[in-house]
C-alpha atoms as a PDB file:
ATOM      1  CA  UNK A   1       0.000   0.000   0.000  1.00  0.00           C
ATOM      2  CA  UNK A   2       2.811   2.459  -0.035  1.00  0.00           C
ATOM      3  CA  UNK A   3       1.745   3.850  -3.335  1.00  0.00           C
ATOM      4  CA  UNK A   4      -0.839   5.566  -1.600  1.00  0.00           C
ATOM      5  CA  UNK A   5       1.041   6.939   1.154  1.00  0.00           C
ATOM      6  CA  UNK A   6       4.290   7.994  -0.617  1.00  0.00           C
ATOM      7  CA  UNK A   7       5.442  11.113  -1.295  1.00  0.00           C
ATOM      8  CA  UNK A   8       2.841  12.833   0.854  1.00  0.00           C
ATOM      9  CA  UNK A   9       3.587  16.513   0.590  1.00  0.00           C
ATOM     10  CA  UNK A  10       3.100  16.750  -3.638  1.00  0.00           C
ATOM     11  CA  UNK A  11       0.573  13.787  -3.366  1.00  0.00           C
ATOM     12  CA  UNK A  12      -1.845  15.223  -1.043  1.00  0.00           C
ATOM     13  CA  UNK A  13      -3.648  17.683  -3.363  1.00  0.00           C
ATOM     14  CA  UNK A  14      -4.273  14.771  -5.603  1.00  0.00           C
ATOM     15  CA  UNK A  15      -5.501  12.871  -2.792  1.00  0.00           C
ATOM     16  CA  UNK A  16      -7.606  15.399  -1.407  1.00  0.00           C
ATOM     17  CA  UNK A  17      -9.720  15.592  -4.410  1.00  0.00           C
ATOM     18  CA  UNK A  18     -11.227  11.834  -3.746  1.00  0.00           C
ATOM     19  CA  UNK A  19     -11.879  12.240  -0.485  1.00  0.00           C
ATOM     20  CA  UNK A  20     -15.396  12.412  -1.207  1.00  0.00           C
ATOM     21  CA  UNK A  21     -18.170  13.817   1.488  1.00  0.00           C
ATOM     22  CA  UNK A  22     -19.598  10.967   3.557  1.00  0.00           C
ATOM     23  CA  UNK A  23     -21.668  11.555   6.764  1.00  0.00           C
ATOM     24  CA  UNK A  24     -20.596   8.280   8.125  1.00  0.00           C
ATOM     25  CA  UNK A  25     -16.579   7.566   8.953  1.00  0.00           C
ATOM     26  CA  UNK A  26     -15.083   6.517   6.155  1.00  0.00           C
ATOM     27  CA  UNK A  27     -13.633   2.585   6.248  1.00  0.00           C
ATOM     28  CA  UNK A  28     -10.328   3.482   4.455  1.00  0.00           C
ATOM     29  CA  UNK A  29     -10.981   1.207   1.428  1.00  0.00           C
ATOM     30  CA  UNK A  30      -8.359   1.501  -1.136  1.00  0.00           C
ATOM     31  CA  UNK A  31      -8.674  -0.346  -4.845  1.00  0.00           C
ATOM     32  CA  UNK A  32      -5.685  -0.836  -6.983  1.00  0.00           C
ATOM     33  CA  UNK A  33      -6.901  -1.181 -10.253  1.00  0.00           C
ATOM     34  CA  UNK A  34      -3.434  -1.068 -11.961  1.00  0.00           C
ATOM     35  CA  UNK A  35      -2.156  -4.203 -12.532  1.00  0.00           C
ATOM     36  CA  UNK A  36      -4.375  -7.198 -10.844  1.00  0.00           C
ATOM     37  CA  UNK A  37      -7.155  -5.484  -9.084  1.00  0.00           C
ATOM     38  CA  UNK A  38      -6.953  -6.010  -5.576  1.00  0.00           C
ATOM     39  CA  UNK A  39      -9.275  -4.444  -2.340  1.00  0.00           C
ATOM     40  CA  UNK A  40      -7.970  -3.046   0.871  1.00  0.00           C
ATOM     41  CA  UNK A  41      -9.528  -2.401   4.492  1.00  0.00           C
ATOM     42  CA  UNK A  42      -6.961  -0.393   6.944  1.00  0.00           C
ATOM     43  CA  UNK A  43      -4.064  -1.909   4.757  1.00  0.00           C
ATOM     44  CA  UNK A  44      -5.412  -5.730   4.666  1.00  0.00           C
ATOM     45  CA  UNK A  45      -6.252  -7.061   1.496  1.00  0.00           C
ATOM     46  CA  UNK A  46     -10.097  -8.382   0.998  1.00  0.00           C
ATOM     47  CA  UNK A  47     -11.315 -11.341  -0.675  1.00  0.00           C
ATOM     48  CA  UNK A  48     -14.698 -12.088  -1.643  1.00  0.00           C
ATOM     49  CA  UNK A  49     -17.084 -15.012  -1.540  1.00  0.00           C
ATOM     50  CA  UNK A  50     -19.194 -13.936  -4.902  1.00  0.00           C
ATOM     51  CA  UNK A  51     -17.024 -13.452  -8.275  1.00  0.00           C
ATOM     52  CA  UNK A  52     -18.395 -10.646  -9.075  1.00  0.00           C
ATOM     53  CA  UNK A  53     -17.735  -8.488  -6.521  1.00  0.00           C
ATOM     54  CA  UNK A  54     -14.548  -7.355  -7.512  1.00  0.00           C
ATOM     55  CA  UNK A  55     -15.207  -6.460 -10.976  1.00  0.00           C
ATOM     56  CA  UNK A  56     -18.508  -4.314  -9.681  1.00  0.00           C
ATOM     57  CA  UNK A  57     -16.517  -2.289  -7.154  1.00  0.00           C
ATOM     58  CA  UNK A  58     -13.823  -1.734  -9.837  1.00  0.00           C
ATOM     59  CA  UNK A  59     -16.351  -0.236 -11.923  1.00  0.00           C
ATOM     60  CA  UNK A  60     -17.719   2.066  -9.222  1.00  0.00           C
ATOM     61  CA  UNK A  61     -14.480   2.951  -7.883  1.00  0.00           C
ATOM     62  CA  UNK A  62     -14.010   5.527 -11.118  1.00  0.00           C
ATOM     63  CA  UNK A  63     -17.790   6.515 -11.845  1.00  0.00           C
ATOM     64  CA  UNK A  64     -18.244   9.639 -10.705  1.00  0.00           C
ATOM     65  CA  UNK A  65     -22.197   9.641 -10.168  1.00  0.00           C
ATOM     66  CA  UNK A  66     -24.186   6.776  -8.197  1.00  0.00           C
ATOM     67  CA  UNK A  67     -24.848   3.554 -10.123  1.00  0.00           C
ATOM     68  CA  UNK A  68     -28.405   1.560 -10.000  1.00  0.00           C
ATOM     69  CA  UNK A  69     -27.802  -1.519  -8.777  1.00  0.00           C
ATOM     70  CA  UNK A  70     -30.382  -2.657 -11.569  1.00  0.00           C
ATOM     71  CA  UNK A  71     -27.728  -1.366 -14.269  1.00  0.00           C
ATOM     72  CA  UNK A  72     -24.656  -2.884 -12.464  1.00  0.00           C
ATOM     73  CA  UNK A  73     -26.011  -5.720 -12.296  1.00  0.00           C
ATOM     74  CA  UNK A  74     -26.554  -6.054 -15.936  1.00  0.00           C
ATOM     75  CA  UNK A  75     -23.464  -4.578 -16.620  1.00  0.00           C
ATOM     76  CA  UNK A  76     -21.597  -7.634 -14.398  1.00  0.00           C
ATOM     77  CA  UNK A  77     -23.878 -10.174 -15.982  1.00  0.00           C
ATOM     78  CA  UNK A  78     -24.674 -12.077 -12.871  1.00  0.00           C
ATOM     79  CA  UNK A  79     -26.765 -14.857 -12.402  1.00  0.00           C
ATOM     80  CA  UNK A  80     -27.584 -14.461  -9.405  1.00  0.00           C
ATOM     81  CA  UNK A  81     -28.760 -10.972  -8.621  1.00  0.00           C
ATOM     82  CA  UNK A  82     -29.728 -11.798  -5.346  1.00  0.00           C
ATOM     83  CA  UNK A  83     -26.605 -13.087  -4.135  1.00  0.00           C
ATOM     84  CA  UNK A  84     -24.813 -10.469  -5.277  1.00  0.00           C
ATOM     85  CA  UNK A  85     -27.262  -8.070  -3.364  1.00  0.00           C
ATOM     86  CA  UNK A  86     -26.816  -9.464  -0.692  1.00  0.00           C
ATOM     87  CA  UNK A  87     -23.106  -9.576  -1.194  1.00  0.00           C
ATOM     88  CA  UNK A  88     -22.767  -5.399  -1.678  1.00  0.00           C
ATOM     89  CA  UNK A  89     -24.876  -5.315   1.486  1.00  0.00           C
ATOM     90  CA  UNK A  90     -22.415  -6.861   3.504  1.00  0.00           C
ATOM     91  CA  UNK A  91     -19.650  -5.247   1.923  1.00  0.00           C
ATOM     92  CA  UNK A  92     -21.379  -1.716   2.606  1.00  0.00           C
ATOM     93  CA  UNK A  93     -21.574  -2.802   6.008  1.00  0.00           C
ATOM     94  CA  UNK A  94     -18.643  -4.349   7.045  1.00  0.00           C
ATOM     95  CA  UNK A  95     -16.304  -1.368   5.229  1.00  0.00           C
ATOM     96  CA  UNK A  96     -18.909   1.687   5.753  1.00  0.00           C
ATOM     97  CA  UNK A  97     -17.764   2.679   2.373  1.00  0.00           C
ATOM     98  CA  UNK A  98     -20.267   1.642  -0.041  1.00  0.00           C
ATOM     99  CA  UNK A  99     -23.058   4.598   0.122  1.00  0.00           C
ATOM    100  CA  UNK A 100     -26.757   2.849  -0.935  1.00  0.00           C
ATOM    101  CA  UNK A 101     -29.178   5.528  -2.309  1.00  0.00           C
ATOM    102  CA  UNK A 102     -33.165   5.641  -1.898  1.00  0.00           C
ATOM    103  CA  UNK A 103     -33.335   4.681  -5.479  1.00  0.00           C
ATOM    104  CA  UNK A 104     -30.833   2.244  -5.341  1.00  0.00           C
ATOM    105  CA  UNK A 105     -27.809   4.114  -6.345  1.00  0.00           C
ATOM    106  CA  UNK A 106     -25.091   2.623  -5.410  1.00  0.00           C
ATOM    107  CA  UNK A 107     -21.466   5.009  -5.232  1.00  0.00           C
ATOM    108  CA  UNK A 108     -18.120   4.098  -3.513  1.00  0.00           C
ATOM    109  CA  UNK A 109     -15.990   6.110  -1.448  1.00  0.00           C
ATOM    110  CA  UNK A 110     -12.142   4.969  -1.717  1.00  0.00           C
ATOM    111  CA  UNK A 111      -8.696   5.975  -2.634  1.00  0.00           C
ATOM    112  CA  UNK A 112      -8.098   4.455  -6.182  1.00  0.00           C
ATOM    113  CA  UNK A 113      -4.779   4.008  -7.355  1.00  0.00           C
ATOM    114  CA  UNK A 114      -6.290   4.878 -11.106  1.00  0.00           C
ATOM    115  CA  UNK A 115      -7.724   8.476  -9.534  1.00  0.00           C
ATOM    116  CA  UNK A 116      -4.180   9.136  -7.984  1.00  0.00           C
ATOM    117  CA  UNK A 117      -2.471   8.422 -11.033  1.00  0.00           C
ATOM    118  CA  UNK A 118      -5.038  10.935 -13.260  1.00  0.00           C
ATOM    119  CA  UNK A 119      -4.657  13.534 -10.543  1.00  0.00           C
ATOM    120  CA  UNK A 120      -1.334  13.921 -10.388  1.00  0.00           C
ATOM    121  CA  UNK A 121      -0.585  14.286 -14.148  1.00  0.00           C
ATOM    122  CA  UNK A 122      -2.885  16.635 -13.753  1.00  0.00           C
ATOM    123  CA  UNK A 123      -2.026  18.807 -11.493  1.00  0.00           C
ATOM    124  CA  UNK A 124       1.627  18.292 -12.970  1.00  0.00           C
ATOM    125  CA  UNK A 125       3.598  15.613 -10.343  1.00  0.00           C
ATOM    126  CA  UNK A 126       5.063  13.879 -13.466  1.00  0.00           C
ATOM    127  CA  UNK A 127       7.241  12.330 -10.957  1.00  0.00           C
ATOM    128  CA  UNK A 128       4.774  10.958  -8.644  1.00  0.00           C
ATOM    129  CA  UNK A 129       2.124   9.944 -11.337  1.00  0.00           C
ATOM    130  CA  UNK A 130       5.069   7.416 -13.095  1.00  0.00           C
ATOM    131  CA  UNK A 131       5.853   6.278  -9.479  1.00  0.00           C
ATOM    132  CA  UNK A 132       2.320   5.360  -9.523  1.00  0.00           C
ATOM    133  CA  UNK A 133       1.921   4.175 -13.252  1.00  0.00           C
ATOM    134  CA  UNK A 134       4.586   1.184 -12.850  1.00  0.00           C
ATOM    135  CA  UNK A 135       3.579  -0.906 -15.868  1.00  0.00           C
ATOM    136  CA  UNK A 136       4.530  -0.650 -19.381  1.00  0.00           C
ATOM    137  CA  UNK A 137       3.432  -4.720 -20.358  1.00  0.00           C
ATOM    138  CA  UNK A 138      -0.173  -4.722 -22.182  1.00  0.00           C
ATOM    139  CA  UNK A 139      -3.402  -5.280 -19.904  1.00  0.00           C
ATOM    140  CA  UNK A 140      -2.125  -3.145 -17.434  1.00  0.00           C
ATOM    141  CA  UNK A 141      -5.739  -2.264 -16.354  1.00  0.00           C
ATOM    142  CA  UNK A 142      -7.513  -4.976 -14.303  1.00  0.00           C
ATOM    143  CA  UNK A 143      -4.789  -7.627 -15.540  1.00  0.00           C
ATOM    144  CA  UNK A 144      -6.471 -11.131 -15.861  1.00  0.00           C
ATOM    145  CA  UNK A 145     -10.068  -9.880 -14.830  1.00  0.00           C
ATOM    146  CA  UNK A 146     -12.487 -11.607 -17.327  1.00  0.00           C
ATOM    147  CA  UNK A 147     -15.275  -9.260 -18.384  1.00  0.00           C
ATOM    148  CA  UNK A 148     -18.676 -11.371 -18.659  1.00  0.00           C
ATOM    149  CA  UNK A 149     -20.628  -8.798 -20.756  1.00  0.00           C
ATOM    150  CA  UNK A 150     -19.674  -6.923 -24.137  1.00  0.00           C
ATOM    151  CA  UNK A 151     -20.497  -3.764 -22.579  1.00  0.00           C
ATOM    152  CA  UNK A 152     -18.276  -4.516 -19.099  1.00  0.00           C
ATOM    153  CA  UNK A 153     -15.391  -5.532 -21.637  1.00  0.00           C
ATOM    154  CA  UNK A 154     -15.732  -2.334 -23.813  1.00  0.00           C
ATOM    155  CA  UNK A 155     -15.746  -0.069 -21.164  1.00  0.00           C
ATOM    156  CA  UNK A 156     -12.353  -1.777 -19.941  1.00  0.00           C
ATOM    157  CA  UNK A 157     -10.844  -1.200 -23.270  1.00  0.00           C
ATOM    158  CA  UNK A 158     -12.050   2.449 -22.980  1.00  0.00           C
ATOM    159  CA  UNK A 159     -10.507   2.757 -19.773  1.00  0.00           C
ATOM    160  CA  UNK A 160      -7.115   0.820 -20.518  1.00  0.00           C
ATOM    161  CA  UNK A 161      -6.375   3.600 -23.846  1.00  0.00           C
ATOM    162  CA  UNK A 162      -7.657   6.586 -21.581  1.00  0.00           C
ATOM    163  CA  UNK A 163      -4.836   5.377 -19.185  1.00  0.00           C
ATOM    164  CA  UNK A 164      -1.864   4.720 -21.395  1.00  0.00           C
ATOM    165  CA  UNK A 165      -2.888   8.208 -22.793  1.00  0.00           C
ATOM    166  CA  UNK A 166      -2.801   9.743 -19.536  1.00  0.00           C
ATOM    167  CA  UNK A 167       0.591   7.954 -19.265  1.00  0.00           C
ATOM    168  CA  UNK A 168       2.389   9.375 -22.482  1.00  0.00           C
ATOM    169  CA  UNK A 169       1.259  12.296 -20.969  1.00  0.00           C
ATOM    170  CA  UNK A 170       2.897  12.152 -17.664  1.00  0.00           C
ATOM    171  CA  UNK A 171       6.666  10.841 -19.509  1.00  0.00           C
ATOM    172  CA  UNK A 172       5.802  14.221 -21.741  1.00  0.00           C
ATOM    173  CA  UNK A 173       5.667  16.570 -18.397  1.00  0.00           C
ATOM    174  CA  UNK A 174       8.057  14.664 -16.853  1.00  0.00           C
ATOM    175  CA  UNK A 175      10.909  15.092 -19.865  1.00  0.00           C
ATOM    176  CA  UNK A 176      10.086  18.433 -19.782  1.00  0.00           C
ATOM    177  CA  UNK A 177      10.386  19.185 -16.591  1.00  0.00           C
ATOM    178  CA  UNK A 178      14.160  17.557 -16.576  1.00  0.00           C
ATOM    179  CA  UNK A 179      14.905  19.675 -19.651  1.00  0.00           C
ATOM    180  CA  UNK A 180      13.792  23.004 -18.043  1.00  0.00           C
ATOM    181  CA  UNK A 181      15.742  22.060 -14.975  1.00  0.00           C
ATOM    182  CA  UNK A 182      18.995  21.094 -16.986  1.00  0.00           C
ATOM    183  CA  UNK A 183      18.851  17.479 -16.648  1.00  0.00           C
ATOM    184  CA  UNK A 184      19.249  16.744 -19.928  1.00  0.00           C
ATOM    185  CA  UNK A 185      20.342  13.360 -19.837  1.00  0.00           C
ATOM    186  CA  UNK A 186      17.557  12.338 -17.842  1.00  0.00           C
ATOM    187  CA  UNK A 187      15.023  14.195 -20.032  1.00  0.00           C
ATOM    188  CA  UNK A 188      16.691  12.535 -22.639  1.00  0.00           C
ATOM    189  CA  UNK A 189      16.016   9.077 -21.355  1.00  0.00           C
ATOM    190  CA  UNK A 190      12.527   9.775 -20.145  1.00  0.00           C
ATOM    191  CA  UNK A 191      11.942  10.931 -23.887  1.00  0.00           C
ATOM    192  CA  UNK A 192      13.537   7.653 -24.836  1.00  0.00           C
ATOM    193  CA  UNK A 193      10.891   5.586 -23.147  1.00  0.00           C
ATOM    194  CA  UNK A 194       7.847   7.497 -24.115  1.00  0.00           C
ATOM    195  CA  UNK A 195       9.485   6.850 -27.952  1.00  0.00           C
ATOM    196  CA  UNK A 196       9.499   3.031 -26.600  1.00  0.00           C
ATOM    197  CA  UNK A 197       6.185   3.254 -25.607  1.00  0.00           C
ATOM    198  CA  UNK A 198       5.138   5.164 -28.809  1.00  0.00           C
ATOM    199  CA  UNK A 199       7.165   5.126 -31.701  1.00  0.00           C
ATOM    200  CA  UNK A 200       5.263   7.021 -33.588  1.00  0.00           C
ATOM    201  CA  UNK A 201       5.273  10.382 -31.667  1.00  0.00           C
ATOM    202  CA  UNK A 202       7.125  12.057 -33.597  1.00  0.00           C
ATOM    203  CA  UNK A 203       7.288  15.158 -31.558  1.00  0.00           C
ATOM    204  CA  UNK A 204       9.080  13.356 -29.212  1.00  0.00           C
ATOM    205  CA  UNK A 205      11.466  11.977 -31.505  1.00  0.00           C
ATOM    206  CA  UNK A 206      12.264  15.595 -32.083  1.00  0.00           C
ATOM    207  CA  UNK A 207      12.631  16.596 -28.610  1.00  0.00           C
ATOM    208  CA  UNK A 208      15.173  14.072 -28.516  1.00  0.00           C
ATOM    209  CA  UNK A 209      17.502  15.393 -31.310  1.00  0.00           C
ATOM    210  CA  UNK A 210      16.781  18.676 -29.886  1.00  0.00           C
ATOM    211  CA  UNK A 211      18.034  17.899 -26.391  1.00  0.00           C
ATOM    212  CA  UNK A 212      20.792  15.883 -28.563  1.00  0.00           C
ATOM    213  CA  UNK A 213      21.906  18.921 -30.377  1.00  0.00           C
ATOM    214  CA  UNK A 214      21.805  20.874 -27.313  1.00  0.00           C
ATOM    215  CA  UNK A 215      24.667  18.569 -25.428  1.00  0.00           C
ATOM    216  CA  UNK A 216      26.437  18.854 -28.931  1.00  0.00           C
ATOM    217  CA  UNK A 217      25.881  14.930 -29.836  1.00  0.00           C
ATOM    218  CA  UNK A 218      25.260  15.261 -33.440  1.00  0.00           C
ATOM    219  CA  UNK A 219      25.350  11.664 -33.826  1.00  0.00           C
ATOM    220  CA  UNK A 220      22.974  10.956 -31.464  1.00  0.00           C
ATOM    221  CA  UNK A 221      20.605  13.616 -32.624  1.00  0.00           C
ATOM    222  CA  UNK A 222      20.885  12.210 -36.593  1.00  0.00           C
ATOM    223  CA  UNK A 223      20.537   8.326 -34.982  1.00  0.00           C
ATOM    224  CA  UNK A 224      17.235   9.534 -33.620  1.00  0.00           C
ATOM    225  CA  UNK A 225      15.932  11.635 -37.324  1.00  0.00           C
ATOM    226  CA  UNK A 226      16.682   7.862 -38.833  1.00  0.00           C
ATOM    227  CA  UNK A 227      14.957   6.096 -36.120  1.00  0.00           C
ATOM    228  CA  UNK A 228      11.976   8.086 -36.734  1.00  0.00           C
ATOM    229  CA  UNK A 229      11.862   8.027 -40.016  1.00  0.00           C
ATOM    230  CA  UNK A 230      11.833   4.342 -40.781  1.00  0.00           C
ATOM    231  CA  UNK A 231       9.384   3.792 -37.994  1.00  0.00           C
ATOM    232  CA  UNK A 232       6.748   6.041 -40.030  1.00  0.00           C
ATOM    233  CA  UNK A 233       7.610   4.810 -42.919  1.00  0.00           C
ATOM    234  CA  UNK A 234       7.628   1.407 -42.080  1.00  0.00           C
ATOM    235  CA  UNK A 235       3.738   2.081 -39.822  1.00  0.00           C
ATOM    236  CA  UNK A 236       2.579   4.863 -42.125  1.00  0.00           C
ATOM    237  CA  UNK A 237       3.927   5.048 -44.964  1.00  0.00           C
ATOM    238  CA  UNK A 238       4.958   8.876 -44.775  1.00  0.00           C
ATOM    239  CA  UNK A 239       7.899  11.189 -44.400  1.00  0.00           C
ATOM    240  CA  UNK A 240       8.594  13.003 -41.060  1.00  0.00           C
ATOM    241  CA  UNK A 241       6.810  16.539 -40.712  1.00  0.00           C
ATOM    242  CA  UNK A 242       8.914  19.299 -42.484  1.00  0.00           C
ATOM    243  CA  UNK A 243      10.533  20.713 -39.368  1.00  0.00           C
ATOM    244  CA  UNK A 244      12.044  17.361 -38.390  1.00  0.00           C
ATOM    245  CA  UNK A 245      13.682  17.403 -41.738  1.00  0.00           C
ATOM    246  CA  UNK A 246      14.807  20.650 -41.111  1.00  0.00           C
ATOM    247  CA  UNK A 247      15.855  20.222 -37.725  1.00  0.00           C
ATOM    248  CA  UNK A 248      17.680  17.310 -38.991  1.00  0.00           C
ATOM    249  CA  UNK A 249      19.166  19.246 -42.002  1.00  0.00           C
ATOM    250  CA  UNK A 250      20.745  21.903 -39.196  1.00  0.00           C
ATOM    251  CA  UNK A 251      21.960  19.095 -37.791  1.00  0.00           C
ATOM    252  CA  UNK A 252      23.692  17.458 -40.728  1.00  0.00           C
ATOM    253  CA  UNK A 253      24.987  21.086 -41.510  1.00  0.00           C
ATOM    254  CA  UNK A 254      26.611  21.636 -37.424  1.00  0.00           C
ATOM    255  CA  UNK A 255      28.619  18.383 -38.505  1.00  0.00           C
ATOM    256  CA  UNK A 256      31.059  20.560 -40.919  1.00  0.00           C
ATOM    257  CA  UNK A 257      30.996  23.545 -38.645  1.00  0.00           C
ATOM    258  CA  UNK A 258      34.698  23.475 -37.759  1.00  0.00           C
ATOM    259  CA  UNK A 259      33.830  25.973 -34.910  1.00  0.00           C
ATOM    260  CA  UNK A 260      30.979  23.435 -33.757  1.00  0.00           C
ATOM    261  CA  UNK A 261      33.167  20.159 -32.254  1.00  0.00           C
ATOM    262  CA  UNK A 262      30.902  16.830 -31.331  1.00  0.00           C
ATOM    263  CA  UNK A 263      30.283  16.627 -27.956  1.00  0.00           C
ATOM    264  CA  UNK A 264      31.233  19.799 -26.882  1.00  0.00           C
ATOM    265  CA  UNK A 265      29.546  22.329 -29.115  1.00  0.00           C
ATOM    266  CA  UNK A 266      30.508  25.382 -30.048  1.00  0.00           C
ATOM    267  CA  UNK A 267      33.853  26.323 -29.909  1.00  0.00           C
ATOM    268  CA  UNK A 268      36.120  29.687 -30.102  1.00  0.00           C
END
């Protein structure tokens, strides 16, 4: 659980905003939904009786308006429906953080591991969101949870691009943030895995010969214009944009600047 708790002085603004209002005491139920999905009371980890009961609470961790149990149930596709009433019952009562409506409206109050990650990027902790997103491999998002319905399974899929979106986003802050800061070897390498992740951002391939150029590696910048443009040619068919040409024409050029010297730039 320390993914909640670390890092609590830039984390706390992210956590504040899913606090939710309750007018009972909140259990401190926590969902990771990153990776295998997993439920936690005071720190211990929860199992449950009816198989459905962790893919429902998944799904109402991140809605942010109350859920008929009518439509969740359809949604899980379960079989029995009064089992698993009778299951969110007890769960409601024995964590005090499942909030049942009048009308049946069902909405959960927990820290959610998906929520922290969205916050943070943003509200700009590049840092803290990546130290939150750990997982590059493919079903990242509820790994090995079996949707039974369409819909349940489409909404998954929904969720799983929304987050590797909101990922590229926080290595695109986060290489940024090096680079304003002077680190350019480690914006360099955060640029490097968000290129990994998505070769075909080719703004970022640019950034790299940029931040290249900058520490006078012309080699390394001109390696990175070829890299880029076989992997749209190869996936799209296309040329790079006209400014990465250019940028990699300046490039080309720098290398018979006898006053520019590889590695070291400019000199006198």
């Amino acid at each position: 659980m320390d993914k909640f708790t670390s890092k609590p002085d830039k984390a706390s603004l992210s956590q504040s905003r899913i606090r939710l209002n309750f007018d009972v005491v909140n259990g401190h139920l926590s969902l990771t939904l990153l990776g295998e999905p997993a439920v936690f009371l005071h720190e211990t980890p929860l199992s449950f009786s009816s198989p459905d009961l962790l893919p429902a609470l998944s799904y109402l961790a991140l809605q942010t308006v109350p859920i008929r149990l009518e439509d969740l149930t359809t949604l899980m596709g379960v079989e029995s429906r009064e089992e698993f009433r009778e299951s969110l019952l007890a769960f409601a009562s024995a964590t005090n953080a499942l909030e049942i409506l009048d009308n049946n409206g069902l909405r959960l109050h927990a820290v959610v591991d998906v929520l922290l990650f969205e916050y943070a990027v943003q509200d700009g902790y590049f840092e803290e969101a990546l130290s939150i997103y750990q997982a590059l491999p493919e079903q990242s998002f509820l790994k090995n949870l079996q949707p039974k319905t369409q819909a349940f399974q489409e909404w998954c899929l929904i969720e799983e691009a929304r987050l590797k979106l909101l990922y590229q986003d926080a290595l695109r802050g986060r290489y940024e943030t090096l680079a304003l800061s002077d680190d350019i070897k480690g914006a360099i390498a955060v640029a490097k895995q968000l290129v990994c992740h998505d070769p075909l951002d080719e703004y970022s391939h640019q950034r790299i010969m940029q931040l290249e150029l900058f520490q006078g590696n012309l080699s390394a910048a001109l390696a990175q214009y070829e890299a880029c443009k076989f992997v749209l040619a190869q996936y799209l068919g296309v040329e790079p944009l006209q400014e990465t040409q250019e940028l990699a024409d300046i490039i080309d050029a720098l290398s018979y600047d006898p006053y520019f010297s590889e590695n070291n730039g400019f000199t006198d």
